[in-house]
N, C-alpha and C. Protein backbone atom coordinates (compact mmCIF):
# COMPACT_ATOMS: atom_id res chain seq x y z
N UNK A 1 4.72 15.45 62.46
CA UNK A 1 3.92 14.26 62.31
C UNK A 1 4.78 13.18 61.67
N UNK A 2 4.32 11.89 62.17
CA UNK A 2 5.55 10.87 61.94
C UNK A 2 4.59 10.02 60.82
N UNK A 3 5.10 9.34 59.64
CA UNK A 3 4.25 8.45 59.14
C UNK A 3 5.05 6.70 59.11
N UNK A 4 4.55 6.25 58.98
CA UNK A 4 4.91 4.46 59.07
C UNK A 4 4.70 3.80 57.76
N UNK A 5 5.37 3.64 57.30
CA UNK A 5 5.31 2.73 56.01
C UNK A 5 5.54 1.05 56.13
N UNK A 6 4.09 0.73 56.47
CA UNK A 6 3.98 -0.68 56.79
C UNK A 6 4.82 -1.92 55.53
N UNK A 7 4.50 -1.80 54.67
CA UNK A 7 5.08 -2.83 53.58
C UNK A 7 5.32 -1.95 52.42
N UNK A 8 6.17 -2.94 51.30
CA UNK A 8 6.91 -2.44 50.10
C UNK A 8 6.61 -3.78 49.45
N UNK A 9 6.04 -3.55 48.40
CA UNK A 9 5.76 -5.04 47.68
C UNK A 9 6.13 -4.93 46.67
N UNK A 10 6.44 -5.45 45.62
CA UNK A 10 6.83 -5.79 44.44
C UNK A 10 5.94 -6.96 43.44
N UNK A 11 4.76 -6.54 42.91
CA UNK A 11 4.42 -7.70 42.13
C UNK A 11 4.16 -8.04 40.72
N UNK A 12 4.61 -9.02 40.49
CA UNK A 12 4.60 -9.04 38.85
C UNK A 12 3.50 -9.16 38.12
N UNK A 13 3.05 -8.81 36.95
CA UNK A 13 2.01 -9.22 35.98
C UNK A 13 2.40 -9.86 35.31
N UNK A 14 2.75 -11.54 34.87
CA UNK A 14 2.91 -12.22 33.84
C UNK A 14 2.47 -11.97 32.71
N UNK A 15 3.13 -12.18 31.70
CA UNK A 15 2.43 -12.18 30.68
C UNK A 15 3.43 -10.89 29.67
N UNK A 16 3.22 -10.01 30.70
CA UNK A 16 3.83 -8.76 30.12
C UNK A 16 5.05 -7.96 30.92
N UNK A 17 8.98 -8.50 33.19
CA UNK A 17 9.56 -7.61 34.44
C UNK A 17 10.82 -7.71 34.53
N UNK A 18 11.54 -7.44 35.34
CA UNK A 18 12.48 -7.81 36.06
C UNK A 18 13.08 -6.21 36.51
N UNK A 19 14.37 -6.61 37.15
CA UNK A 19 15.09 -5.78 38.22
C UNK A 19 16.62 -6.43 38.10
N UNK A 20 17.89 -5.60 38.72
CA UNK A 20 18.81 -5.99 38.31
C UNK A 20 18.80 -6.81 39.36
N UNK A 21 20.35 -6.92 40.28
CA UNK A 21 20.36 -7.86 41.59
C UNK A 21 20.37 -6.84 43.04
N UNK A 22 20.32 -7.70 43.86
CA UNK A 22 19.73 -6.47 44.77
C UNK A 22 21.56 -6.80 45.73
N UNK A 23 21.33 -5.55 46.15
CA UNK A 23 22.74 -5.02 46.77
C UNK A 23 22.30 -5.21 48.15
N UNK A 24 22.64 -3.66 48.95
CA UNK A 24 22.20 -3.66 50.20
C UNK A 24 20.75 -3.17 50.82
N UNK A 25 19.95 -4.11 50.10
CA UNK A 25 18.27 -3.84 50.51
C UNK A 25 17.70 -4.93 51.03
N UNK A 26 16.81 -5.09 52.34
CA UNK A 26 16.05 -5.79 52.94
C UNK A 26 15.90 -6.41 52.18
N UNK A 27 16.08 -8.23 52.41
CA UNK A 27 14.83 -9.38 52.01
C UNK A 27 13.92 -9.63 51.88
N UNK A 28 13.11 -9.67 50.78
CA UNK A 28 11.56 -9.98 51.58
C UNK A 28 10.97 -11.05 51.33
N UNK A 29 12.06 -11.62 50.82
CA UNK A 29 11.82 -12.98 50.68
C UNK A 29 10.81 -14.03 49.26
N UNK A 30 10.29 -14.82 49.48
CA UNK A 30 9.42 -15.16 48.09
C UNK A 30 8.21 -14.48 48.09
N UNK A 31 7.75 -14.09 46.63
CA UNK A 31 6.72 -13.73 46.65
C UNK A 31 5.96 -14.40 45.89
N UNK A 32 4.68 -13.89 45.53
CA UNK A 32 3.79 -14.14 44.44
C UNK A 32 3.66 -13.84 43.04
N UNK A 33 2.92 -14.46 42.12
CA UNK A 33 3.35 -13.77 41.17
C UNK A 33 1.58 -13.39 40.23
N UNK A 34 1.14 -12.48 40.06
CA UNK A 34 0.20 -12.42 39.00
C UNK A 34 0.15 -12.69 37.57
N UNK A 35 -1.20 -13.89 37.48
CA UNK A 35 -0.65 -13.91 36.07
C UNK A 35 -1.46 -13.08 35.20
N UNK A 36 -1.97 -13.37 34.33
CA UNK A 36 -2.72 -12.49 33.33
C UNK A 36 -4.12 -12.24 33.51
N UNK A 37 -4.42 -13.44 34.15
CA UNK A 37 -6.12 -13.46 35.22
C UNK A 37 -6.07 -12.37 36.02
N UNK A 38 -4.86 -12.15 36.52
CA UNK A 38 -4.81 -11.64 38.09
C UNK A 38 -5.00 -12.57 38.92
N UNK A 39 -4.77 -13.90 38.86
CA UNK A 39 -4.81 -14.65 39.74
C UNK A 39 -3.10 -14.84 40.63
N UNK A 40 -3.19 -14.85 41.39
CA UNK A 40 -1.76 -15.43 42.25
C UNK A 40 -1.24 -16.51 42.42
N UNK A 41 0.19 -16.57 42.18
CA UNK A 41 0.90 -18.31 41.89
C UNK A 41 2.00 -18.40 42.48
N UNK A 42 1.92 -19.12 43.54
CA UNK A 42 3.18 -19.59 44.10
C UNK A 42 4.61 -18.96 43.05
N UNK A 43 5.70 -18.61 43.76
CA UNK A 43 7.04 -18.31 43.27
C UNK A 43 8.15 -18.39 43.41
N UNK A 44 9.11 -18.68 42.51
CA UNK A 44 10.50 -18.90 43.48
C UNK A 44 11.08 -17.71 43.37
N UNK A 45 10.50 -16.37 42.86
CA UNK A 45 11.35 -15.55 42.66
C UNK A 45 11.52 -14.99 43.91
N UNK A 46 12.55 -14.33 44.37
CA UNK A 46 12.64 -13.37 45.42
C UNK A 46 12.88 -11.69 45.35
N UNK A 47 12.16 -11.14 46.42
CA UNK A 47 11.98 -9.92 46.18
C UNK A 47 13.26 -9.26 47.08
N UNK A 48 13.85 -8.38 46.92
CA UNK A 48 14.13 -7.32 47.70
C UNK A 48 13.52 -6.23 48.20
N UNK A 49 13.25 -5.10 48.80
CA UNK A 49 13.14 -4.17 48.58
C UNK A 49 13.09 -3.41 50.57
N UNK A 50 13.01 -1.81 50.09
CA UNK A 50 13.08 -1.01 51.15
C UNK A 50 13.16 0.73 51.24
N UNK A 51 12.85 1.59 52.16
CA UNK A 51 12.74 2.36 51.67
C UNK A 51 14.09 3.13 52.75
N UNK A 52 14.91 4.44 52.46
CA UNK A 52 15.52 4.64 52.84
C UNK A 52 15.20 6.05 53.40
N UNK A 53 15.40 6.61 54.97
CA UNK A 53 15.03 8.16 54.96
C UNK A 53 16.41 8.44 55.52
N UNK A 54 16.36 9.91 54.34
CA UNK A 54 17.23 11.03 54.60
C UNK A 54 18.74 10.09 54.34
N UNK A 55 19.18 9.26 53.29
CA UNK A 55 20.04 8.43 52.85
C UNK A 55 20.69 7.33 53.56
N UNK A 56 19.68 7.29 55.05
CA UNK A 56 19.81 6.39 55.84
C UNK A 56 19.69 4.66 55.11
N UNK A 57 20.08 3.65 56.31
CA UNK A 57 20.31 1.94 55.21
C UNK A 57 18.86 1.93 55.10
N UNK A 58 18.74 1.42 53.76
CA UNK A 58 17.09 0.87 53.79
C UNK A 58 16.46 -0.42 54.56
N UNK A 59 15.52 -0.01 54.71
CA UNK A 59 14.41 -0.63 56.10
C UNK A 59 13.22 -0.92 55.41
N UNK A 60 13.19 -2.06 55.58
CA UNK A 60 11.09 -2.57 55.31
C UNK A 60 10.48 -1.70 55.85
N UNK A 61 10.42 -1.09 56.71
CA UNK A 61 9.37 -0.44 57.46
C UNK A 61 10.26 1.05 58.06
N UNK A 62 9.60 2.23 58.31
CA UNK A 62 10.12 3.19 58.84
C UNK A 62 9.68 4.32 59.28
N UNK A 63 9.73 5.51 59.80
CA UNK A 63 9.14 6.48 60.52
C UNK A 63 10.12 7.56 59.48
N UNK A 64 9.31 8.76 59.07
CA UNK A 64 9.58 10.04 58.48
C UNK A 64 8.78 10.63 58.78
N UNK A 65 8.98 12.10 58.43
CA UNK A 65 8.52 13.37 58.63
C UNK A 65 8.27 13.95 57.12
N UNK A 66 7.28 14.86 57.02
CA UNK A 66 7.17 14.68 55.60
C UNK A 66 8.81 15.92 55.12
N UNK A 67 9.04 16.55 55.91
CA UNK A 67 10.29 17.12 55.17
C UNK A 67 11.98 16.01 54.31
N UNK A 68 11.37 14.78 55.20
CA UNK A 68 12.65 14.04 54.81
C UNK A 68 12.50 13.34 53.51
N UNK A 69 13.75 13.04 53.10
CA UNK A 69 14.35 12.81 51.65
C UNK A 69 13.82 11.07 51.56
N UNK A 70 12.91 10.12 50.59
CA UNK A 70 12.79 9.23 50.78
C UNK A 70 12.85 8.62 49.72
N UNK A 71 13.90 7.49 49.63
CA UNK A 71 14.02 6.60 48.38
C UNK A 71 13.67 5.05 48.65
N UNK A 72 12.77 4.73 47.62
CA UNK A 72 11.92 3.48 47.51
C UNK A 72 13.28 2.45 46.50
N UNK A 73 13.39 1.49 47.10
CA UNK A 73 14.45 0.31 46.16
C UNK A 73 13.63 -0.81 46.07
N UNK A 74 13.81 -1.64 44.87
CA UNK A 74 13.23 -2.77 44.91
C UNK A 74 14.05 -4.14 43.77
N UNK A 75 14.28 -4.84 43.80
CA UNK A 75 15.08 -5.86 43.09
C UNK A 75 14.06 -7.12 43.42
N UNK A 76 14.29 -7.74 41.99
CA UNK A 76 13.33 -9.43 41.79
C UNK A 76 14.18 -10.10 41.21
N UNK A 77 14.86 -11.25 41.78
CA UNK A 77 15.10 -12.49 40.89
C UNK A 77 14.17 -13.28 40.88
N UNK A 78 14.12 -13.11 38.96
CA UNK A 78 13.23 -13.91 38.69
C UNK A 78 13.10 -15.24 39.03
N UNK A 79 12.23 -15.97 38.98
CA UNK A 79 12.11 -17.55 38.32
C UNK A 79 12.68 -17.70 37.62
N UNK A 80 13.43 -19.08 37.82
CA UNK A 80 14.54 -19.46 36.65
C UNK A 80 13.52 -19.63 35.08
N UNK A 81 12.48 -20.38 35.37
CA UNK A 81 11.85 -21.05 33.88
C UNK A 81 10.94 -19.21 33.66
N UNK A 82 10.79 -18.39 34.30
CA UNK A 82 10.03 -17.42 33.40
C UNK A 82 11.17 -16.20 32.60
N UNK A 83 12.73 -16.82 32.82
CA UNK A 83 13.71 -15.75 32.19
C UNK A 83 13.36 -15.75 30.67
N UNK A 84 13.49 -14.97 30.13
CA UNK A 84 13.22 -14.75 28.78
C UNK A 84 12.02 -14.12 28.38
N UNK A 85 10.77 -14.18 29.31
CA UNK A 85 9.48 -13.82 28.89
C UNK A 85 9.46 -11.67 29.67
N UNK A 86 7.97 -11.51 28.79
CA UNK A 86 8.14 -10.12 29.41
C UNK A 86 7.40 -9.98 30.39
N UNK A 87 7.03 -8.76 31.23
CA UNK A 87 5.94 -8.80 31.98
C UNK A 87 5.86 -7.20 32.30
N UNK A 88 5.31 -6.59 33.05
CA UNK A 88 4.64 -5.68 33.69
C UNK A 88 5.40 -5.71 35.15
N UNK A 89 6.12 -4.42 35.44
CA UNK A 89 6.48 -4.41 36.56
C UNK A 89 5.41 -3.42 37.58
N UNK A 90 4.85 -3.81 38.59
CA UNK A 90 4.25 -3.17 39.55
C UNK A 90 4.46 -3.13 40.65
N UNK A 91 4.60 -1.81 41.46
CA UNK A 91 4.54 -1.81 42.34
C UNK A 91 3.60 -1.12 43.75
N UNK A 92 3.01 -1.47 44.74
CA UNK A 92 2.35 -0.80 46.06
C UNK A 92 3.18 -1.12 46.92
N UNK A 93 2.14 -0.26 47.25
CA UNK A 93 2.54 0.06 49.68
C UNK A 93 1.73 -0.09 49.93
N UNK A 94 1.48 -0.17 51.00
CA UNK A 94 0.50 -0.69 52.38
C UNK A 94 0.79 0.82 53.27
N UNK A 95 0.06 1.94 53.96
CA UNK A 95 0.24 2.74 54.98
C UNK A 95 -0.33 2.44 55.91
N UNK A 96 -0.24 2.45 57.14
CA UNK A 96 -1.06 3.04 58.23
C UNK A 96 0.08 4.35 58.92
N UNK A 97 -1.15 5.02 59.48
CA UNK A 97 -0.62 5.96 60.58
C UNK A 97 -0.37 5.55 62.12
N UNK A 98 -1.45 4.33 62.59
CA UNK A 98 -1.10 3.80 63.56
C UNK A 98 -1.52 2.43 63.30
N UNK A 99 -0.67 1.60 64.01
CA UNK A 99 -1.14 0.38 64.27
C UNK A 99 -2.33 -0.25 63.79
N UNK A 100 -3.45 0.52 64.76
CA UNK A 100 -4.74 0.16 64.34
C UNK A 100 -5.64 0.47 63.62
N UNK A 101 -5.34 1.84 62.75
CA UNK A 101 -5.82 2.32 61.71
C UNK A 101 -6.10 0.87 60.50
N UNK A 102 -6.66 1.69 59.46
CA UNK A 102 -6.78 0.57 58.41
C UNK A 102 -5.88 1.09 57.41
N UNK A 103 -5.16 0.31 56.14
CA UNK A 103 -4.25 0.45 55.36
C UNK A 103 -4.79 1.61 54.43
N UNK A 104 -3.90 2.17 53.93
CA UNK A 104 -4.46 2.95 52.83
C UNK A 104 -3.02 2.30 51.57
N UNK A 105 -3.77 1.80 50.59
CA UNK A 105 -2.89 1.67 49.57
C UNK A 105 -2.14 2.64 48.32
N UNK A 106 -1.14 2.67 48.21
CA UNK A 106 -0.61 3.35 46.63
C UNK A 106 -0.11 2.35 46.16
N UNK A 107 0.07 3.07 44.71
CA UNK A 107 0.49 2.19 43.44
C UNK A 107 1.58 3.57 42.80
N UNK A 108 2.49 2.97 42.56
CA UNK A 108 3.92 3.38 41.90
C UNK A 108 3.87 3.42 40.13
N UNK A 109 3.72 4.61 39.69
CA UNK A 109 3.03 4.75 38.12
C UNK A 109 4.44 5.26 37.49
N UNK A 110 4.54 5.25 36.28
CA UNK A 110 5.79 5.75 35.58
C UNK A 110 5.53 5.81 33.95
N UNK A 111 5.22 6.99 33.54
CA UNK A 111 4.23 7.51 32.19
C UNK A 111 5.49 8.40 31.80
N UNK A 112 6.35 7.43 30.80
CA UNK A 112 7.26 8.21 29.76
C UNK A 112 8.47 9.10 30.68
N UNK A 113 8.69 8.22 32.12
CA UNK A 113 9.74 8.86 33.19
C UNK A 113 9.69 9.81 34.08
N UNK A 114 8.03 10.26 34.01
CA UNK A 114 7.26 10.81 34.70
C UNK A 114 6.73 9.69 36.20
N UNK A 115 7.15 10.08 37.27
CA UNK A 115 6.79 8.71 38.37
C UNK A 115 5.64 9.53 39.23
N UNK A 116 5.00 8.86 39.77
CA UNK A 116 3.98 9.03 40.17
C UNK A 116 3.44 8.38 41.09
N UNK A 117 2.84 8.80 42.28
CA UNK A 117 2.00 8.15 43.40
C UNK A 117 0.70 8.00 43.53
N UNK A 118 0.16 7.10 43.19
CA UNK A 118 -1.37 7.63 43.32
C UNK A 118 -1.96 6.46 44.59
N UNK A 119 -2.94 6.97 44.34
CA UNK A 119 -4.19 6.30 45.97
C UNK A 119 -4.48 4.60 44.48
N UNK A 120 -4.50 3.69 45.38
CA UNK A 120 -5.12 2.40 44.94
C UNK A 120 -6.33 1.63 45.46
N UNK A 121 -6.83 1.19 45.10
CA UNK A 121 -8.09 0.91 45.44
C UNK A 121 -8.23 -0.67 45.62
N UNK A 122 -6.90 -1.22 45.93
CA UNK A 122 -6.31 -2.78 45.52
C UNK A 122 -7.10 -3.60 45.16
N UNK A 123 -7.97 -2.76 43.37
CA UNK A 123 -8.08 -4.14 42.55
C UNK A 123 -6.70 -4.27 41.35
N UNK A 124 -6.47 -5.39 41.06
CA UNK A 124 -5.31 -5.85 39.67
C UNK A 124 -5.56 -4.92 39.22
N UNK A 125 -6.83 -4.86 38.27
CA UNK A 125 -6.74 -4.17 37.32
C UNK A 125 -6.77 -2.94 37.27
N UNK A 126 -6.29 -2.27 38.04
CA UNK A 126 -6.24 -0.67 38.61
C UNK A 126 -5.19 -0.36 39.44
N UNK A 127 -3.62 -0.98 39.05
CA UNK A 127 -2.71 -1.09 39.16
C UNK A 127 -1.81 -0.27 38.32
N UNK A 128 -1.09 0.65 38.73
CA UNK A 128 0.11 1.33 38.01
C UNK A 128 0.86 0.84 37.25
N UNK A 129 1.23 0.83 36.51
CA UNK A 129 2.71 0.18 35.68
C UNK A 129 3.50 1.59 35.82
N UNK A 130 4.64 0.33 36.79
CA UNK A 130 5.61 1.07 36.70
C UNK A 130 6.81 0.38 35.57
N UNK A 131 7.01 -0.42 34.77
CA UNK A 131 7.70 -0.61 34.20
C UNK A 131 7.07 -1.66 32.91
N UNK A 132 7.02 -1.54 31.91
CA UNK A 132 6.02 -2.25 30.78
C UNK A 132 6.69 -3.09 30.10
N UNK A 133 6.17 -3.97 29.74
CA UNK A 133 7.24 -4.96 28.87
C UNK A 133 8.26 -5.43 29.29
N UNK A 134 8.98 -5.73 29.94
CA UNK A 134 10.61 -5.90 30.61
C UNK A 134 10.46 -7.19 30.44
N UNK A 135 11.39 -7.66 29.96
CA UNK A 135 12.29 -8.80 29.61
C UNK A 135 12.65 -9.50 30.75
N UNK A 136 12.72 -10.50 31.37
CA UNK A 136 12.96 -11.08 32.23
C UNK A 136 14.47 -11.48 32.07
């Protein structure tokens, strides 16, 4: 059985991130940014990210088997004016199995270096932290 990993997002919680620079991982260009509402705000930061199977180049999108080896990458340059502040690093996916299926979301959790996948229910506030406090 083949699965499809539609998107890799990266989004910030203001207030309370960052990533080093991104090497050889997909663009994904500008994103959004959450602030402490959970509201969404235009950004100049840019995201990287991608997932890689079986140590293959990483790809936005891709086909595995559940026996294969799969590593998730992700890099944010920040906004120039939010360097210095902290934030909340989070991250989801988007699945489908086919095309026309409907998405099923996860959220990317990380409890004392313990990582974790869980099912999301894509409200904000029921969002994983995967990385707490980070310094921009």
């Amino acid at each position: 059985m083949k699965i499809k990993l539609l998107q890799l997002l990266v989004a910030l919680s203001l207030g309370s991130c960052g990533f080093a620079s991104a090497t050889e991982i997909p663009l994904l260009g500008a994103g959004n940014l959450l602030n402490s509402k959970g509201k969404h705000q235009v950004s100049t930061a840019v995201f990287n990210g991608g997932i890689a199977v079986n140590s293959q180049a990483a790809l936005i999108q891709g086909n595995q088997v559940l026996s294969d080896e799969v590593a998730v990458t992700g890099t944010v340059q920040v906004q120039a004016d939010h360097v210095g502040q902290s934030a909340d690093v989070v991250v989801y996916a988007a699945y489908k199995y086919r095309p026309a299926d409907n998405q099923i979301l996860f959220t990317l959790g990380n409890s004392a270096g313990n990582l974790s996948i869980q099912a999301w229910d894509g409200k904000i506030e029921n969002l994983a932290v995967f990385q707490k406090d980070v310094v921009l």
